[in-house]
PDB file of N, CA and C in Angstrom:
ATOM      1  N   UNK A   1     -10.888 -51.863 120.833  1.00  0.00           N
ATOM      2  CA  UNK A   1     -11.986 -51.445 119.983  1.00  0.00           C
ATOM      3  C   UNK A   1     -11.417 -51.008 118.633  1.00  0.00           C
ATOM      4  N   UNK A   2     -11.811 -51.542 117.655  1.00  0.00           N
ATOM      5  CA  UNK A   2     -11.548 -51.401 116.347  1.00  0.00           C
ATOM      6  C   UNK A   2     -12.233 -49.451 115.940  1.00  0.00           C
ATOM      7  N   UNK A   3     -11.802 -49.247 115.139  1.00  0.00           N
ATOM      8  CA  UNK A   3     -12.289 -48.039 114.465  1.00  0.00           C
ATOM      9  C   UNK A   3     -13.202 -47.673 113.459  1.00  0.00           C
ATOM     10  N   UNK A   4     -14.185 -49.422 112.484  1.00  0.00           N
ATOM     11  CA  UNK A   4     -15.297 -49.452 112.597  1.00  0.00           C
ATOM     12  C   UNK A   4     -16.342 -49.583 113.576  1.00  0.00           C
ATOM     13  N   UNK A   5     -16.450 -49.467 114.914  1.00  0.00           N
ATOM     14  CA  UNK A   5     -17.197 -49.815 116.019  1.00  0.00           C
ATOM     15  C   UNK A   5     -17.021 -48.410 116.213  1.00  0.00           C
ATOM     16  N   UNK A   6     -16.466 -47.950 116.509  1.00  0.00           N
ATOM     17  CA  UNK A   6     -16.280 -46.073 116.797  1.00  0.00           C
ATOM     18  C   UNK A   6     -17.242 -45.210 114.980  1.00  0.00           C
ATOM     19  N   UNK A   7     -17.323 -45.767 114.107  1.00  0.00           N
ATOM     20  CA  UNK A   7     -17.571 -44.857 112.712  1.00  0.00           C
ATOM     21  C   UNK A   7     -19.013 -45.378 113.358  1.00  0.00           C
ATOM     22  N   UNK A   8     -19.517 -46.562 113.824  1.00  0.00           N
ATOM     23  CA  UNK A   8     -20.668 -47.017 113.716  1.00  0.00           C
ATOM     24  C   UNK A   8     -21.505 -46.140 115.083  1.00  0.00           C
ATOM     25  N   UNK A   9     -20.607 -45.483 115.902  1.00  0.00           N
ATOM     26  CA  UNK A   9     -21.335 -45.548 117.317  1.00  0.00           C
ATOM     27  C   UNK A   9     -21.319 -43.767 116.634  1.00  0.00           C
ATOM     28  N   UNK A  10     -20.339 -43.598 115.837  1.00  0.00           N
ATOM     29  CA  UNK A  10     -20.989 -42.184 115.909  1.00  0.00           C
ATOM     30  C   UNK A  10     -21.898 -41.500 115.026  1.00  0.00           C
ATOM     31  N   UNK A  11     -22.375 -42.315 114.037  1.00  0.00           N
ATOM     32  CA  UNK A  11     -23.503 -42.563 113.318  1.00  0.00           C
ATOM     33  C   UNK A  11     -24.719 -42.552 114.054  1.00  0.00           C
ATOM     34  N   UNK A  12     -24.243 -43.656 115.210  1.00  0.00           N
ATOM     35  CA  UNK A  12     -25.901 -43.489 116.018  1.00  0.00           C
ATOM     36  C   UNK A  12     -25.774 -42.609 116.889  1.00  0.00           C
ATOM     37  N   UNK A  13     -25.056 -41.606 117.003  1.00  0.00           N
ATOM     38  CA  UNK A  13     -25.003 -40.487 117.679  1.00  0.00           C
ATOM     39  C   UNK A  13     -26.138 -39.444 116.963  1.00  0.00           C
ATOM     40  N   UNK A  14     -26.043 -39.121 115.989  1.00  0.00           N
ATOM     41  CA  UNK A  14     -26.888 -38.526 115.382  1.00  0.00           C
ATOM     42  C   UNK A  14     -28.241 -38.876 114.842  1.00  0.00           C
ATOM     43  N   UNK A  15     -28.630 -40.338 115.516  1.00  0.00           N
ATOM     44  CA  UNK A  15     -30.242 -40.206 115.802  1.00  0.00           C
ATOM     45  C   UNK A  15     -30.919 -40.560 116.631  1.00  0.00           C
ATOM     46  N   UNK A  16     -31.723 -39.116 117.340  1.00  0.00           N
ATOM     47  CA  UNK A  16     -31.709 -39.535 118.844  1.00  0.00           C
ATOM     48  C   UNK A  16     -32.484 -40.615 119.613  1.00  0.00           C
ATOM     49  N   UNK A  17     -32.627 -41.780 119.080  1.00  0.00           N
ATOM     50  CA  UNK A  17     -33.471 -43.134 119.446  1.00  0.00           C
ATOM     51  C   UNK A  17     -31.974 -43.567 119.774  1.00  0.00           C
ATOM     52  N   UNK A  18     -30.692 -43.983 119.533  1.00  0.00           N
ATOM     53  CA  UNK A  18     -29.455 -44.467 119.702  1.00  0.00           C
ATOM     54  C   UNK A  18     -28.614 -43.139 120.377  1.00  0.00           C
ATOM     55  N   UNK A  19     -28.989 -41.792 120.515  1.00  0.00           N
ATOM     56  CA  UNK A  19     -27.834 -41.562 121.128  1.00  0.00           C
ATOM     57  C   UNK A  19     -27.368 -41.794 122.222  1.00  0.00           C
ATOM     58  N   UNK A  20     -28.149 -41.944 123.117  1.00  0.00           N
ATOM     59  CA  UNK A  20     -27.665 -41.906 124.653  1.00  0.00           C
ATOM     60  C   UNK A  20     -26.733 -43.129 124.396  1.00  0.00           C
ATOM     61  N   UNK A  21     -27.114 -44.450 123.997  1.00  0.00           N
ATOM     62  CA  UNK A  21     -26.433 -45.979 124.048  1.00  0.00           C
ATOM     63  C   UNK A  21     -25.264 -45.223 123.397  1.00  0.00           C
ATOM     64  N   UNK A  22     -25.227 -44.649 122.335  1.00  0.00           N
ATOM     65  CA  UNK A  22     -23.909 -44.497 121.422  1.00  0.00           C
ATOM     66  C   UNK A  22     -22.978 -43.294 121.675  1.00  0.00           C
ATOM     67  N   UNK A  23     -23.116 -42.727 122.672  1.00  0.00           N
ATOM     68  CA  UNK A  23     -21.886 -42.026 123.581  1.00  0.00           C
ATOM     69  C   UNK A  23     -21.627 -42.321 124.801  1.00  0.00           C
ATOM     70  N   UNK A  24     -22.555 -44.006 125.180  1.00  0.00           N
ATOM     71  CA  UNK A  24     -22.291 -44.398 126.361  1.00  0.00           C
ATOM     72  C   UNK A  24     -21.086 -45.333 125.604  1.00  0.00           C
ATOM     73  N   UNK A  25     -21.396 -46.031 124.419  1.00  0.00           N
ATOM     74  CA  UNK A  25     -20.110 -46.748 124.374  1.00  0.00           C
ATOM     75  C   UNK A  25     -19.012 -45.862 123.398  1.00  0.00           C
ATOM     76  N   UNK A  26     -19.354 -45.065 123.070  1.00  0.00           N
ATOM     77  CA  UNK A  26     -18.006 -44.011 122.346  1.00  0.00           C
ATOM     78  C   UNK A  26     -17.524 -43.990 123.873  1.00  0.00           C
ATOM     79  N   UNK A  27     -17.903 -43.194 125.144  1.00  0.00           N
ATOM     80  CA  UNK A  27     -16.830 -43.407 126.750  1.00  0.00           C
ATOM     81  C   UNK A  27     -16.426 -44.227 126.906  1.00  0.00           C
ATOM     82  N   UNK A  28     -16.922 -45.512 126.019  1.00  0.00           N
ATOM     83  CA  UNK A  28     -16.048 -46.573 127.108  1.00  0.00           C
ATOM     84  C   UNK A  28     -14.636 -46.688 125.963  1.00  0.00           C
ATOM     85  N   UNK A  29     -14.842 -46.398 124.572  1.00  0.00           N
ATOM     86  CA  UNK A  29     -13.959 -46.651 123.946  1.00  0.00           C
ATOM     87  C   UNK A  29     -12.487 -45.511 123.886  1.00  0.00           C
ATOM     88  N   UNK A  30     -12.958 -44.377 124.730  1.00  0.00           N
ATOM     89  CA  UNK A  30     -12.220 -43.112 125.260  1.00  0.00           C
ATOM     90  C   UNK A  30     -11.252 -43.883 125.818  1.00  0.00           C
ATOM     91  N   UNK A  31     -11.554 -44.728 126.667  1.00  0.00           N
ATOM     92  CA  UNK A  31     -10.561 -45.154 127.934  1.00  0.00           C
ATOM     93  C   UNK A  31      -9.647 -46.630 127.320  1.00  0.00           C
ATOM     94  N   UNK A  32      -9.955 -46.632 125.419  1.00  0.00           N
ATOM     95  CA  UNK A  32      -8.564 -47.608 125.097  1.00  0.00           C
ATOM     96  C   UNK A  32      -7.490 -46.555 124.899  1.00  0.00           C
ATOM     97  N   UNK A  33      -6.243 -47.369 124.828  1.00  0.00           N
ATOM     98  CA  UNK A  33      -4.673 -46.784 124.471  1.00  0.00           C
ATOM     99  C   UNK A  33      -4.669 -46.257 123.210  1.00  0.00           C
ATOM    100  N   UNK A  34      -5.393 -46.897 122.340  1.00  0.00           N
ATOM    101  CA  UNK A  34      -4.888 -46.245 120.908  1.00  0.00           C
ATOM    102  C   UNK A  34      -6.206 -45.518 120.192  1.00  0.00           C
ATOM    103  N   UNK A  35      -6.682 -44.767 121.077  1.00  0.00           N
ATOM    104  CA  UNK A  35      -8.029 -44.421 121.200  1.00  0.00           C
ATOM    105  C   UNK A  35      -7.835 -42.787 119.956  1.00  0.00           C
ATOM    106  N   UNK A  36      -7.217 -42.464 120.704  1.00  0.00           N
ATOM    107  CA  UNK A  36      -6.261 -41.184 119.750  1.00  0.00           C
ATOM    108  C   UNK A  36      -5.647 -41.511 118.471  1.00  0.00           C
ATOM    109  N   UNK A  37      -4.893 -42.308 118.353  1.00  0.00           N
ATOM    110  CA  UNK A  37      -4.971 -42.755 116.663  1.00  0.00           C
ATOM    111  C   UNK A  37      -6.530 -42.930 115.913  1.00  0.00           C
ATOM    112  N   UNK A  38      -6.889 -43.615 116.784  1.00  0.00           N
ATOM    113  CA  UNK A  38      -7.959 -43.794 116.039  1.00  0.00           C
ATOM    114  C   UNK A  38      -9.341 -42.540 115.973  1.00  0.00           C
ATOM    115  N   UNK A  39      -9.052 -42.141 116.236  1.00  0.00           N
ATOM    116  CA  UNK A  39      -9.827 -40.761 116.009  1.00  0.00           C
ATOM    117  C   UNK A  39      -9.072 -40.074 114.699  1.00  0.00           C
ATOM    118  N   UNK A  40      -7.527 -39.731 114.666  1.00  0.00           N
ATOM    119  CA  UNK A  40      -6.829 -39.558 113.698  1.00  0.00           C
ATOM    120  C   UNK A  40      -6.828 -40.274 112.817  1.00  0.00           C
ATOM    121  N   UNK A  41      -6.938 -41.391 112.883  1.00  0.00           N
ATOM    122  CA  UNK A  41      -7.224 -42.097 111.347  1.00  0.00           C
ATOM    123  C   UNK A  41      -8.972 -42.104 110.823  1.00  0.00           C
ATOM    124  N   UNK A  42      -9.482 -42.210 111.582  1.00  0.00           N
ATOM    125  CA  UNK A  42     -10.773 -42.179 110.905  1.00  0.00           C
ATOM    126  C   UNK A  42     -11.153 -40.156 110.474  1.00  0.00           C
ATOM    127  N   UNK A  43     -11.018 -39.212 111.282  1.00  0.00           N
ATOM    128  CA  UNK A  43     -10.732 -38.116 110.682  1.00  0.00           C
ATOM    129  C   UNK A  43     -10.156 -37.542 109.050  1.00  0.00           C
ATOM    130  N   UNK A  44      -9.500 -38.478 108.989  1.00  0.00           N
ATOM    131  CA  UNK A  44      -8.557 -38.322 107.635  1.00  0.00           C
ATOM    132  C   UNK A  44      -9.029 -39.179 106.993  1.00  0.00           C
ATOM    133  N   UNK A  45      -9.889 -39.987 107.199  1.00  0.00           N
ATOM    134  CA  UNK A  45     -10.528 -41.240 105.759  1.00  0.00           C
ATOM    135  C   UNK A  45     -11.432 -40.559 105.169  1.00  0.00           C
ATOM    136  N   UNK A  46     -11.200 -40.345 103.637  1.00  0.00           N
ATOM    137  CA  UNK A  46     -11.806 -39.712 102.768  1.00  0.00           C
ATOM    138  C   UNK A  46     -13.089 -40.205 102.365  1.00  0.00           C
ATOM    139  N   UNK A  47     -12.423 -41.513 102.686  1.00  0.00           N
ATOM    140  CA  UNK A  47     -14.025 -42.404 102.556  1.00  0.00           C
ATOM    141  C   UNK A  47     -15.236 -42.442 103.355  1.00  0.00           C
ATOM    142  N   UNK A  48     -15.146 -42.022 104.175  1.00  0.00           N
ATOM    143  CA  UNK A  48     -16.417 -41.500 105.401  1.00  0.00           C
ATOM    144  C   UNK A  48     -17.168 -40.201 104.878  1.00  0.00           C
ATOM    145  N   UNK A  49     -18.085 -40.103 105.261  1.00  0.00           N
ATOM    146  CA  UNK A  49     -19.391 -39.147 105.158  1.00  0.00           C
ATOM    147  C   UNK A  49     -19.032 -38.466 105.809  1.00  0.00           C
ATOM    148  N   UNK A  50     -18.673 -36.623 105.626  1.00  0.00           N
ATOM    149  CA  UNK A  50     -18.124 -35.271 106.233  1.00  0.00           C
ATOM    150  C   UNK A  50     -19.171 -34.951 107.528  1.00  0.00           C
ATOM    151  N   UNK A  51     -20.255 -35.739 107.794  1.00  0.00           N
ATOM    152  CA  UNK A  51     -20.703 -35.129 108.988  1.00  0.00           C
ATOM    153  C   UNK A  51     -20.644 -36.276 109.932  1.00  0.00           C
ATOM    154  N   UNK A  52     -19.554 -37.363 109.745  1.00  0.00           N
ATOM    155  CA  UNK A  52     -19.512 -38.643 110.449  1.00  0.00           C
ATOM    156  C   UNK A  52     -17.821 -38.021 111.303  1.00  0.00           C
ATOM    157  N   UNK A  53     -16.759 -37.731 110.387  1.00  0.00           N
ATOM    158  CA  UNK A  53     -16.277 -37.068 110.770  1.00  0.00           C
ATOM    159  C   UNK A  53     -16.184 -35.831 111.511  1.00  0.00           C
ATOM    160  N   UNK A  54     -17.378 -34.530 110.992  1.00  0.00           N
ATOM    161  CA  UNK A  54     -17.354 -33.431 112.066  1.00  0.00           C
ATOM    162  C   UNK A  54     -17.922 -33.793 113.596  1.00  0.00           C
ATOM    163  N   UNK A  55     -18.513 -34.768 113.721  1.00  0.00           N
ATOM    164  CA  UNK A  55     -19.139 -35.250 114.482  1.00  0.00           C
ATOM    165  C   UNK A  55     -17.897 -36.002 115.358  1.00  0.00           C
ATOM    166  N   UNK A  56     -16.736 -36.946 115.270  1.00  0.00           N
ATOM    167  CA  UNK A  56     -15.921 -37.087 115.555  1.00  0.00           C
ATOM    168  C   UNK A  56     -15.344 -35.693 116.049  1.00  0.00           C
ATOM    169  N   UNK A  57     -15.306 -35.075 115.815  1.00  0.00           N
ATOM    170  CA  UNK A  57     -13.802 -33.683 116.017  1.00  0.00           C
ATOM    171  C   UNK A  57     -14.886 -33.058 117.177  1.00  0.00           C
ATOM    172  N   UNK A  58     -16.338 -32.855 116.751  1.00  0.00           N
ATOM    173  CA  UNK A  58     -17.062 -31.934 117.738  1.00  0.00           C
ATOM    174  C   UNK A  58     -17.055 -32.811 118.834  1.00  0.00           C
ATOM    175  N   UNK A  59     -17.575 -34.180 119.240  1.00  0.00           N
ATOM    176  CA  UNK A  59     -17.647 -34.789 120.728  1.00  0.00           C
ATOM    177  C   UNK A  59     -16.055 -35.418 121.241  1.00  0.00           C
ATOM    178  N   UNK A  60     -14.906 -35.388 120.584  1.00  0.00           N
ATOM    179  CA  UNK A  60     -13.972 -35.968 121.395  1.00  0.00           C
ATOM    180  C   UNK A  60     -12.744 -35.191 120.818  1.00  0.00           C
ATOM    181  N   UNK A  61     -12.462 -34.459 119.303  1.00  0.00           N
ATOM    182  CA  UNK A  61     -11.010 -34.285 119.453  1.00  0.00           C
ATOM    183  C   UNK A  61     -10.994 -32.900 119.807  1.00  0.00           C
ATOM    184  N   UNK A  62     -11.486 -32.036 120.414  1.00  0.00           N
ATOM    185  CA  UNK A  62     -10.976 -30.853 121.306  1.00  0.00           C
ATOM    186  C   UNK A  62     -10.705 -31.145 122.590  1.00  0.00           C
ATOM    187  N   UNK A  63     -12.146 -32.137 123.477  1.00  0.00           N
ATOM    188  CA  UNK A  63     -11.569 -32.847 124.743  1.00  0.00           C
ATOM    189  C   UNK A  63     -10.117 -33.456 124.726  1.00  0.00           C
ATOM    190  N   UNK A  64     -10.002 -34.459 123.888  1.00  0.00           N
ATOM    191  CA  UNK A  64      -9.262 -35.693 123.707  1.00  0.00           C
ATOM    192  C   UNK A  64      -7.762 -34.914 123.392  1.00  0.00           C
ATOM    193  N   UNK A  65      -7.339 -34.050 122.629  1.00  0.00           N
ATOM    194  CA  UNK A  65      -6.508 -33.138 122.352  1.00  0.00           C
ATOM    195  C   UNK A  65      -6.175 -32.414 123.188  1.00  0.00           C
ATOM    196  N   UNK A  66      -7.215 -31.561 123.996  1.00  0.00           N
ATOM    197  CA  UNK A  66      -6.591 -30.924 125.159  1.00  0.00           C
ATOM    198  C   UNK A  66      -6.112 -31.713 126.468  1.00  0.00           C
ATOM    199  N   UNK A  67      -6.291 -32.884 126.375  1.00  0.00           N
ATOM    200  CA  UNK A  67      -6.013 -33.766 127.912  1.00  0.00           C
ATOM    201  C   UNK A  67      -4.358 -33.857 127.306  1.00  0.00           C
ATOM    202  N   UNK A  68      -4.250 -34.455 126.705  1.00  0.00           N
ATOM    203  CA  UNK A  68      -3.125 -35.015 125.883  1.00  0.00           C
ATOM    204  C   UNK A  68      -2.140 -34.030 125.876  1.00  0.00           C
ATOM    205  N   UNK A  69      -2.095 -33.164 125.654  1.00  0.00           N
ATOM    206  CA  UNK A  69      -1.009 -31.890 125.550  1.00  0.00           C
ATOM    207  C   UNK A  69      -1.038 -30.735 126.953  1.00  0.00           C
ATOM    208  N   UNK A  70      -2.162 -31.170 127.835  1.00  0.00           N
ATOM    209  CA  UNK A  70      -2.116 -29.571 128.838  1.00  0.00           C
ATOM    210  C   UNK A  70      -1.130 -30.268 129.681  1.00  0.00           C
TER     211      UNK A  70
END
């Protein structure tokens, strides 16, 4: 899964006609390998909209961060 398909699913996270579909496939994209970069790189793109990103950090990088390091 590319890391426009993740900016796009979490966009439709925030309107609730698409959310349920768009954290059913943000889970499935949890379970690629480079799933964690890509949260880190799209986090840090300046070019994204600041609540596309907080939205990233609030549904996966405290989970996604704490699996990874406990």
């Amino acid at each position: 899964m590319d890391p426009n398909t993740i900016i796009e699913a979490l966009r439709g996270t925030m309107d609730p006609a698409l959310q349920e579909a768009m954290e059913h496939q943000l889970n499935e994209a949890h379970k690629s390998l480079n799933f964690v970069s890509m949260l880190l790189q799209i986090t840090m793109s300046e070019q994204l909209d600041l609540p596309v990103r907080q939205m990233l950090m609030r549904n996966f990088g405290k989970k996604t961060l704490t699996n990874i390091y406990a």
